[in-house]
PDB file of N, CA and C in Angstrom:
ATOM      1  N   UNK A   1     122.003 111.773 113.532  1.00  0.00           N
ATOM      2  CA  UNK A   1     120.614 111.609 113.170  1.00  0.00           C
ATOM      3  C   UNK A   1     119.950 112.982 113.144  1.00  0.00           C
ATOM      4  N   UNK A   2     119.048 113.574 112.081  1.00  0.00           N
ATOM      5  CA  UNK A   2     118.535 114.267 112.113  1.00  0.00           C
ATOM      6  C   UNK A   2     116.867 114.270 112.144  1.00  0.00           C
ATOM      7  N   UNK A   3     115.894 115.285 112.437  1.00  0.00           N
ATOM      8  CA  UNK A   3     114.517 115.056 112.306  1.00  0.00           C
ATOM      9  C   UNK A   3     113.828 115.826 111.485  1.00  0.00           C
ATOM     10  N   UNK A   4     112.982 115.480 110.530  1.00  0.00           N
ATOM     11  CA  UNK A   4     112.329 116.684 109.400  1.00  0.00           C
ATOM     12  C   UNK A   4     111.039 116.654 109.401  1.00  0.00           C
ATOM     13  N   UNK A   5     110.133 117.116 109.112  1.00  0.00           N
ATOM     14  CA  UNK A   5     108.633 117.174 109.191  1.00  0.00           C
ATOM     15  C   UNK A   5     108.615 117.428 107.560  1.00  0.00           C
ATOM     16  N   UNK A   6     107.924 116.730 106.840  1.00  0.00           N
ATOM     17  CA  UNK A   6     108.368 116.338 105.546  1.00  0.00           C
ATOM     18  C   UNK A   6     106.830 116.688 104.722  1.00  0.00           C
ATOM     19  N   UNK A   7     106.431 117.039 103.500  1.00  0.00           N
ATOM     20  CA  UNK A   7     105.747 117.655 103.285  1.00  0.00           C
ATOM     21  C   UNK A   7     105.360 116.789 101.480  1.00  0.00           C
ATOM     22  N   UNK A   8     104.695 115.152 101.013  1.00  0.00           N
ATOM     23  CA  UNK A   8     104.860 115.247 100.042  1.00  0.00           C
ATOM     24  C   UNK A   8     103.790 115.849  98.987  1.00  0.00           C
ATOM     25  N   UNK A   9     103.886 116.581  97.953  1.00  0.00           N
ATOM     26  CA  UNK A   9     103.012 116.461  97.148  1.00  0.00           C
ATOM     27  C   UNK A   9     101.870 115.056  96.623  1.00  0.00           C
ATOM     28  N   UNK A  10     101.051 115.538  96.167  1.00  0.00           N
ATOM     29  CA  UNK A  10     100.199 114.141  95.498  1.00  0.00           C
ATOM     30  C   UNK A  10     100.623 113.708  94.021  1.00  0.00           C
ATOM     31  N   UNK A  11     100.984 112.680  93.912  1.00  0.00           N
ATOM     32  CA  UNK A  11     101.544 112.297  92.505  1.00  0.00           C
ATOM     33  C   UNK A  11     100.837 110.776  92.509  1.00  0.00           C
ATOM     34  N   UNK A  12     100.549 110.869  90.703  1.00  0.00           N
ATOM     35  CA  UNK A  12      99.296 109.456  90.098  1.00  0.00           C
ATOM     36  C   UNK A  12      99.863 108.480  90.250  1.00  0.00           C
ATOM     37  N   UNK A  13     101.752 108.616  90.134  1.00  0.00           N
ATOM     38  CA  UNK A  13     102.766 107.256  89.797  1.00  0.00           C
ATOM     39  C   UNK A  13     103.945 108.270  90.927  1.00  0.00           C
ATOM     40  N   UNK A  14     104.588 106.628  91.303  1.00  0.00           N
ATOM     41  CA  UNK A  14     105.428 106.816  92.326  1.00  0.00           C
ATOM     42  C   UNK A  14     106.646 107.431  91.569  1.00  0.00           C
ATOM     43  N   UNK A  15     107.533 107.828  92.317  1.00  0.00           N
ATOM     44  CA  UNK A  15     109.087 108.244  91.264  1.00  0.00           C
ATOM     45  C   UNK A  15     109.846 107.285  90.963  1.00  0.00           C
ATOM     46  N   UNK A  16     110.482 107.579  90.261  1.00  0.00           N
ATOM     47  CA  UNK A  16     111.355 106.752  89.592  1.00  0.00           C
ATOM     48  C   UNK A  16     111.967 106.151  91.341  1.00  0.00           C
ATOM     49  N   UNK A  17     112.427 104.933  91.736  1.00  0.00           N
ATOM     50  CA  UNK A  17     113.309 104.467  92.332  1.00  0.00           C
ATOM     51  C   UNK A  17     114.563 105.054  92.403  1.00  0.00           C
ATOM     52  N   UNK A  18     115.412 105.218  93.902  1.00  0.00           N
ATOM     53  CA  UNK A  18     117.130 105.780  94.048  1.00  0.00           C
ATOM     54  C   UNK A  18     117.759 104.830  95.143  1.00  0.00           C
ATOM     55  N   UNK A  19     118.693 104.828  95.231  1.00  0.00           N
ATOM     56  CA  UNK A  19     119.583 104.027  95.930  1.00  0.00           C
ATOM     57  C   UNK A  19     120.606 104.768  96.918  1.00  0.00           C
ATOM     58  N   UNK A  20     120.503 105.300  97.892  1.00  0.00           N
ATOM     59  CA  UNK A  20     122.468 105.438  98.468  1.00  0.00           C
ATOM     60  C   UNK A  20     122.304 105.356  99.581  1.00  0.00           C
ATOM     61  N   UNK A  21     123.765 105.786 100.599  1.00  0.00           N
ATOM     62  CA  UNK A  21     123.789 105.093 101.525  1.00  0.00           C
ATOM     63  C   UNK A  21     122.798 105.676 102.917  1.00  0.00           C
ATOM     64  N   UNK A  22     122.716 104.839 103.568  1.00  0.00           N
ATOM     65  CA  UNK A  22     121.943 105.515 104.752  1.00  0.00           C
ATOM     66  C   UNK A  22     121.020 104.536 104.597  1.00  0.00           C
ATOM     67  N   UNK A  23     120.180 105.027 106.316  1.00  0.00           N
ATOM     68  CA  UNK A  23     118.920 104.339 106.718  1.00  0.00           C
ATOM     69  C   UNK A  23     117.587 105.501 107.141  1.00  0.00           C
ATOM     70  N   UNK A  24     116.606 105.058 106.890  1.00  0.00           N
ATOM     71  CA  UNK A  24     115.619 105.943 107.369  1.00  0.00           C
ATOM     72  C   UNK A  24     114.526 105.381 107.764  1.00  0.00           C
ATOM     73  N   UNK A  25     113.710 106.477 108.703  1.00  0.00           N
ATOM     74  CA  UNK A  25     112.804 105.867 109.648  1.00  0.00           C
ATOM     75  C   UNK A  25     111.671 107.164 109.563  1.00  0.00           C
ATOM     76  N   UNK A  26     110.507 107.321 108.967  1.00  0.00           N
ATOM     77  CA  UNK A  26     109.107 108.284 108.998  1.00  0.00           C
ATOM     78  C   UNK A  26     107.766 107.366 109.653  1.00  0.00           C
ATOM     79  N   UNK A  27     106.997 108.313 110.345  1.00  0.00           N
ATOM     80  CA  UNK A  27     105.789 108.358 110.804  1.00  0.00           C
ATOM     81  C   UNK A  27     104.763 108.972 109.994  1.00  0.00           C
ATOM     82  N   UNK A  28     103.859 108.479 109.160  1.00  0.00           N
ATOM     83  CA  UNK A  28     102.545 109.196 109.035  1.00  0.00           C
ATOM     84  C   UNK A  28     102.494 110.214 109.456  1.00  0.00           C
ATOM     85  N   UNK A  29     101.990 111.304 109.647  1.00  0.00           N
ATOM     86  CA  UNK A  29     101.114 112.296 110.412  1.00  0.00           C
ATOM     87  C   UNK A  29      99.914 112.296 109.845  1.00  0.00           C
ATOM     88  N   UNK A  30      99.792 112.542 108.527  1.00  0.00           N
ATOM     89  CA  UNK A  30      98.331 113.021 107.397  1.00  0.00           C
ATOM     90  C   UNK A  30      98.363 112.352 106.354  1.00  0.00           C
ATOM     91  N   UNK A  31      98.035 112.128 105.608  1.00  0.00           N
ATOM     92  CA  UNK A  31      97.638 111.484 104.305  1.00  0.00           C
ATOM     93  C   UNK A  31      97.788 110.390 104.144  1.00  0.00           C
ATOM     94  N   UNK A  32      98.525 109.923 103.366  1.00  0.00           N
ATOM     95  CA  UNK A  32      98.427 108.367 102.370  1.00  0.00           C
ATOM     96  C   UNK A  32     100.109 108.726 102.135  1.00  0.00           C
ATOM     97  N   UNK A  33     100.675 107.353 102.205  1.00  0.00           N
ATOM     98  CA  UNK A  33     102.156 107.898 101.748  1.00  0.00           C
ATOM     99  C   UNK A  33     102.148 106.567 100.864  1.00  0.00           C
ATOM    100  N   UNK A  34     102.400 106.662  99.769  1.00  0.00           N
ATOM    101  CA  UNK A  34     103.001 104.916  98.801  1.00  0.00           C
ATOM    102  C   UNK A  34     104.476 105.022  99.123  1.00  0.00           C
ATOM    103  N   UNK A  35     105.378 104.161  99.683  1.00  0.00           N
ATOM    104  CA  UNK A  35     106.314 104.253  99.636  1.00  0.00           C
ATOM    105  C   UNK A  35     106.617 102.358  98.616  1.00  0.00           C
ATOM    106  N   UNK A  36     107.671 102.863  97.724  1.00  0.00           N
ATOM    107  CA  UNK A  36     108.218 101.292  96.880  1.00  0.00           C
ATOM    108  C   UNK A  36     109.871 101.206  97.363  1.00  0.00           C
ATOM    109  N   UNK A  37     109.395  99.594  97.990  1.00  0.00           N
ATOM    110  CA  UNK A  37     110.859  99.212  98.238  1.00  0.00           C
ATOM    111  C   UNK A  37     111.041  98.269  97.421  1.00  0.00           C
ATOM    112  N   UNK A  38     112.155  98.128  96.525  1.00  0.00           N
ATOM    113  CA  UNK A  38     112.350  97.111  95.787  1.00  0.00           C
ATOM    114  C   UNK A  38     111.084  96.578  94.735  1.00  0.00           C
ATOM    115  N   UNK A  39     110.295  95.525  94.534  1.00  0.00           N
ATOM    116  CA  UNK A  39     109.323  95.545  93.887  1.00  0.00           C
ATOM    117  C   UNK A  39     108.399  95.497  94.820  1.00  0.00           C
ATOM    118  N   UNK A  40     108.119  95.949  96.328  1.00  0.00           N
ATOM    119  CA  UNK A  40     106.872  95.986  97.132  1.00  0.00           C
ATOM    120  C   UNK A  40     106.502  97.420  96.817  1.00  0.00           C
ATOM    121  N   UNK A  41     104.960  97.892  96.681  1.00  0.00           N
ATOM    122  CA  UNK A  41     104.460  98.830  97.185  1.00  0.00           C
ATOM    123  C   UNK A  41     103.640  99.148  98.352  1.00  0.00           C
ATOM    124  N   UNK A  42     103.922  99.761  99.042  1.00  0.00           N
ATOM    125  CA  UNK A  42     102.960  99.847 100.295  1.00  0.00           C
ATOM    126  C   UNK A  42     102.338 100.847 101.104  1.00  0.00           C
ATOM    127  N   UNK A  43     101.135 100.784 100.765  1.00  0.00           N
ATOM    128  CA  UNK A  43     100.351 102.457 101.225  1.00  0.00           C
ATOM    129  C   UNK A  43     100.232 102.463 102.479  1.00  0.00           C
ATOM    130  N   UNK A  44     100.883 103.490 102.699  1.00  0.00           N
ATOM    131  CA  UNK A  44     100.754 103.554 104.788  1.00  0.00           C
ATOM    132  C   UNK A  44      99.770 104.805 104.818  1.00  0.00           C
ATOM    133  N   UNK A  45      98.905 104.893 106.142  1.00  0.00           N
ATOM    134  CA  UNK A  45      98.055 105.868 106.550  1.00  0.00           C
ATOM    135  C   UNK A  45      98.868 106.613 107.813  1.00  0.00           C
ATOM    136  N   UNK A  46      97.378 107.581 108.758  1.00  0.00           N
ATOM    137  CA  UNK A  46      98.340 108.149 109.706  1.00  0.00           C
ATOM    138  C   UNK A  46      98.144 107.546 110.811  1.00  0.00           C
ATOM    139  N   UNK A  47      99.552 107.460 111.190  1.00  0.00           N
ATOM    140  CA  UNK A  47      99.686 106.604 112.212  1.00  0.00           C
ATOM    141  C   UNK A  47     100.781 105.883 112.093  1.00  0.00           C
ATOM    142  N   UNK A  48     101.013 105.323 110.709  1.00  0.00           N
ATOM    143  CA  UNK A  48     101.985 104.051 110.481  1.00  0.00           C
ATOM    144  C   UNK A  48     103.173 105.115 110.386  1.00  0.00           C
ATOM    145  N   UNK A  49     104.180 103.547 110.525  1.00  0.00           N
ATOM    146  CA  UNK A  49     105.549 103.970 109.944  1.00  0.00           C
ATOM    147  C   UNK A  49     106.280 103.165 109.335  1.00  0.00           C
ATOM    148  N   UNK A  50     107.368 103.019 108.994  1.00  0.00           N
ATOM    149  CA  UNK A  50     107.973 102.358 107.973  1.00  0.00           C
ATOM    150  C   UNK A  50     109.765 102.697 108.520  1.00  0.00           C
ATOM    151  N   UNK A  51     110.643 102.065 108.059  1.00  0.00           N
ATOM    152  CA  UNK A  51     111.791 102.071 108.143  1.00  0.00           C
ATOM    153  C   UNK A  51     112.459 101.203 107.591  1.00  0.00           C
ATOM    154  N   UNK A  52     113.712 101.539 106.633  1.00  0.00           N
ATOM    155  CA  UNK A  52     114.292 100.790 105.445  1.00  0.00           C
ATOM    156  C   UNK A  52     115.566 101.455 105.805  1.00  0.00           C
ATOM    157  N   UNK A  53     116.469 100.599 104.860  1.00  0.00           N
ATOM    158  CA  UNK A  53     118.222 100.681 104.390  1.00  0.00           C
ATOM    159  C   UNK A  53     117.654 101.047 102.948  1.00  0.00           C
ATOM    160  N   UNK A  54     118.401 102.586 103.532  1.00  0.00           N
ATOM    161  CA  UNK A  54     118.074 103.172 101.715  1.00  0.00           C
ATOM    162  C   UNK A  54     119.149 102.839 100.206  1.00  0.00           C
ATOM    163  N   UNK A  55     119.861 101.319 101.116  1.00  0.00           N
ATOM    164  CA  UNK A  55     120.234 100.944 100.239  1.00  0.00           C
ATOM    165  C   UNK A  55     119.428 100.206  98.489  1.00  0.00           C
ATOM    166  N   UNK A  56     118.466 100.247  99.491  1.00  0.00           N
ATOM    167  CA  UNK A  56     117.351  99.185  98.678  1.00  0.00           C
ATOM    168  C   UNK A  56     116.681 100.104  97.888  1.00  0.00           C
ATOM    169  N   UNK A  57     116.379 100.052  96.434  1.00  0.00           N
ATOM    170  CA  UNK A  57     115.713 100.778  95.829  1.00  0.00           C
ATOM    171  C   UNK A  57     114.315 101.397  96.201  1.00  0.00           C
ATOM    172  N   UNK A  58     114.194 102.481  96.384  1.00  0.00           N
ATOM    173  CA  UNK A  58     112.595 103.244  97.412  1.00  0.00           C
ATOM    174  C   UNK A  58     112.265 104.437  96.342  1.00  0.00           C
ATOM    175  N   UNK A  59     111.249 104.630  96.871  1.00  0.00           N
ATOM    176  CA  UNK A  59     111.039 106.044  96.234  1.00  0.00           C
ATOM    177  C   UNK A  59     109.432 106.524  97.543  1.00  0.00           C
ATOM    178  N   UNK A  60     108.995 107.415  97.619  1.00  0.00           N
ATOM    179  CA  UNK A  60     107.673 107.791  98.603  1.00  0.00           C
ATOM    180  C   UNK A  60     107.309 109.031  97.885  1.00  0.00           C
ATOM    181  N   UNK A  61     105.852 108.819  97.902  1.00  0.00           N
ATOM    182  CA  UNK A  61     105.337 109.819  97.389  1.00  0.00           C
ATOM    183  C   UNK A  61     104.044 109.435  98.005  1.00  0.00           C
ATOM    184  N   UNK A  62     102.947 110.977  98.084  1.00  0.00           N
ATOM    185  CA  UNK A  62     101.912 111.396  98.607  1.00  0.00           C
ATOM    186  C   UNK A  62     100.617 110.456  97.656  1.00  0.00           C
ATOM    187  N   UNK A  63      99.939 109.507  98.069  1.00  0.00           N
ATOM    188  CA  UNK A  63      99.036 109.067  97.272  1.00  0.00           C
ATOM    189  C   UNK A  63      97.720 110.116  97.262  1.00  0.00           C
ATOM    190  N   UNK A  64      96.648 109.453  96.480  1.00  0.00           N
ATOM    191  CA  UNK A  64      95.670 110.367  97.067  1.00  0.00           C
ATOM    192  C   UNK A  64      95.646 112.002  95.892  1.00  0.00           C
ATOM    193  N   UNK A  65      94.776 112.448  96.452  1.00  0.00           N
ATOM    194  CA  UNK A  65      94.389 114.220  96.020  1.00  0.00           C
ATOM    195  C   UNK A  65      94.944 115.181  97.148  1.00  0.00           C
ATOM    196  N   UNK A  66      95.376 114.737  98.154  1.00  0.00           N
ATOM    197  CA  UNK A  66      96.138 115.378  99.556  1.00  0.00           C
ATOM    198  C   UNK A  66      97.343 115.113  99.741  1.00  0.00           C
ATOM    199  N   UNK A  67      98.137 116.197  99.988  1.00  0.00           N
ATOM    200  CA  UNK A  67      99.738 116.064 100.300  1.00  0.00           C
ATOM    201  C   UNK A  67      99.390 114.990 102.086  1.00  0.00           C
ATOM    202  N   UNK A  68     100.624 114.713 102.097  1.00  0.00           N
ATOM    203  CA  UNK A  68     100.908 113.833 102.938  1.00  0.00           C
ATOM    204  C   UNK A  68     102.236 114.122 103.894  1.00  0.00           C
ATOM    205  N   UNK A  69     101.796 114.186 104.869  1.00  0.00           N
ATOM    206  CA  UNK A  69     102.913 115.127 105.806  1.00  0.00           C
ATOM    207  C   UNK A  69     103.292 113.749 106.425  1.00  0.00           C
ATOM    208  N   UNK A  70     104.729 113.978 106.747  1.00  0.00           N
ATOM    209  CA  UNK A  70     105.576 112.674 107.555  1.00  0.00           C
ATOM    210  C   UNK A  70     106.492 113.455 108.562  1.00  0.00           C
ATOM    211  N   UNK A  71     107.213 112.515 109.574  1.00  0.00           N
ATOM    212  CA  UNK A  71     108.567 113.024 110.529  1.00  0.00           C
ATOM    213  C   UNK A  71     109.146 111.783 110.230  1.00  0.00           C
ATOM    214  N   UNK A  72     110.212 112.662 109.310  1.00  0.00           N
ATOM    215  CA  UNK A  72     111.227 111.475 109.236  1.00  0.00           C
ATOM    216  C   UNK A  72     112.571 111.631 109.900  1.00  0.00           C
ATOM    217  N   UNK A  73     113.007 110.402 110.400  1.00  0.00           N
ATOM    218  CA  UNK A  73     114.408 110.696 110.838  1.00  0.00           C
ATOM    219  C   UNK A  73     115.226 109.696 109.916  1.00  0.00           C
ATOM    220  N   UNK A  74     116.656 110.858 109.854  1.00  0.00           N
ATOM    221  CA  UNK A  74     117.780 110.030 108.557  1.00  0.00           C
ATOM    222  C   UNK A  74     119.138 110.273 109.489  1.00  0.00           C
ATOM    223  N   UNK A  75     119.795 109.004 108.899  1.00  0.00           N
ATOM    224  CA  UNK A  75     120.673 109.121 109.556  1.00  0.00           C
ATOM    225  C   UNK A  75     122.195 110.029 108.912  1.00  0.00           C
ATOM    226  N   UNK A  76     123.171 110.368 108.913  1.00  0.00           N
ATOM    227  CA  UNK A  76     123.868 111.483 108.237  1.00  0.00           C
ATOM    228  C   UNK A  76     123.782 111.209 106.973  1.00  0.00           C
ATOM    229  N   UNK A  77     124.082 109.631 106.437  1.00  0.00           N
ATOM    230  CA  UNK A  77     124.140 109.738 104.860  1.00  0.00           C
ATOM    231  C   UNK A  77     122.888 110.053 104.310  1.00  0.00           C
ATOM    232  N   UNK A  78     121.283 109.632 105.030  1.00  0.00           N
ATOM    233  CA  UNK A  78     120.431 109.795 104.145  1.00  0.00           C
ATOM    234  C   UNK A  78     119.785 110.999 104.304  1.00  0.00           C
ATOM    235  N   UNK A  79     119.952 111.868 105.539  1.00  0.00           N
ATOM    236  CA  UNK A  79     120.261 113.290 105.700  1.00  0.00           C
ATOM    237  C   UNK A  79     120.835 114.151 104.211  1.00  0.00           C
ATOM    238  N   UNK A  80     121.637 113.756 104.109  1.00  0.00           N
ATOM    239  CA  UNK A  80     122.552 114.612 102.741  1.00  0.00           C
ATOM    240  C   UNK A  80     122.049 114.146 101.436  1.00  0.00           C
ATOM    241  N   UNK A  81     121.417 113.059 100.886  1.00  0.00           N
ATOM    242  CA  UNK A  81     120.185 112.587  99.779  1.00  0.00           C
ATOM    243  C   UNK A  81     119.418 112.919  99.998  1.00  0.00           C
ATOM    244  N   UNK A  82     118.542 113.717 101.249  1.00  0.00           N
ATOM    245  CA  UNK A  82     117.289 113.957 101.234  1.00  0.00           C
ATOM    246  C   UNK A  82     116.870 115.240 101.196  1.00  0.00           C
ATOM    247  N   UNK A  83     117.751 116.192 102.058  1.00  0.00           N
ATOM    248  CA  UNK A  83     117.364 117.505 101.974  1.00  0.00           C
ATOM    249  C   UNK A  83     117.523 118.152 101.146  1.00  0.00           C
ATOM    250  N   UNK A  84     116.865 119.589 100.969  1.00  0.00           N
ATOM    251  CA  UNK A  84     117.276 120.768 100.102  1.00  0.00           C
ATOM    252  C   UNK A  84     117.510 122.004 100.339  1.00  0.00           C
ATOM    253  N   UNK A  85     118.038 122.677 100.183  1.00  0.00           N
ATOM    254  CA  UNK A  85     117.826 124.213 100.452  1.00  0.00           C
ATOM    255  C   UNK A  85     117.267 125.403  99.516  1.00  0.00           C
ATOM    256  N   UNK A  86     116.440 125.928 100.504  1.00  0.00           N
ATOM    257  CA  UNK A  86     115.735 126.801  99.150  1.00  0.00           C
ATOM    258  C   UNK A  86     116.395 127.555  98.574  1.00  0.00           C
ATOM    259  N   UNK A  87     115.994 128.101  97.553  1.00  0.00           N
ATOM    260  CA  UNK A  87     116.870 128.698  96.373  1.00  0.00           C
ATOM    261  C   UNK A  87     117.168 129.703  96.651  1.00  0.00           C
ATOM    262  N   UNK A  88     118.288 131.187  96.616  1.00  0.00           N
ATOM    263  CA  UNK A  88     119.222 131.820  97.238  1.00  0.00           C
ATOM    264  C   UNK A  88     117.795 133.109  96.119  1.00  0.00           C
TER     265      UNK A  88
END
């Protein structure tokens, strides 16, 4: 299991939906987060949290005019779908 302090931009429409393996678990900190599971959408504030099998089609993005900061924890598979490294 790993822990990230997660940072999303504000976007009008959620992303496209992804699928693979792993589970994940984020907390609010700031903003508005839309996260879509399957055909639910559901705007969490700060405070909430949420936790899914990222088997299920999701996508999260920052609602709002304000990025939206989260702590998410993933477990190894959704660890390796989620992160990035900055560019060399």
């Amino acid at each position: 299991m790993q822990t990230y302090k997660v940072t999303f931009p504000p976007s009008a429409e959620a992303p496209s939906p992804r699928v693979h393996d792993g589970f994940e678990w984020f907390y609010v900190l700031s903003g508005r987060i839309r996260l879509v599971l399957d055909d639910q959408e559901l705007i969490l504030s700060r405070g909430e949290a949420a936790e899914f099998d990222t088997r299920t089609p999701h996508s999260i993005s920052a609602v709002g005019t304000r990025p939206a900061e989260v702590i998410s924890i993933f477990n190894a598979a959704g660890e390796r779908m989620h992160t990035l490294t900055a560019p060399s």
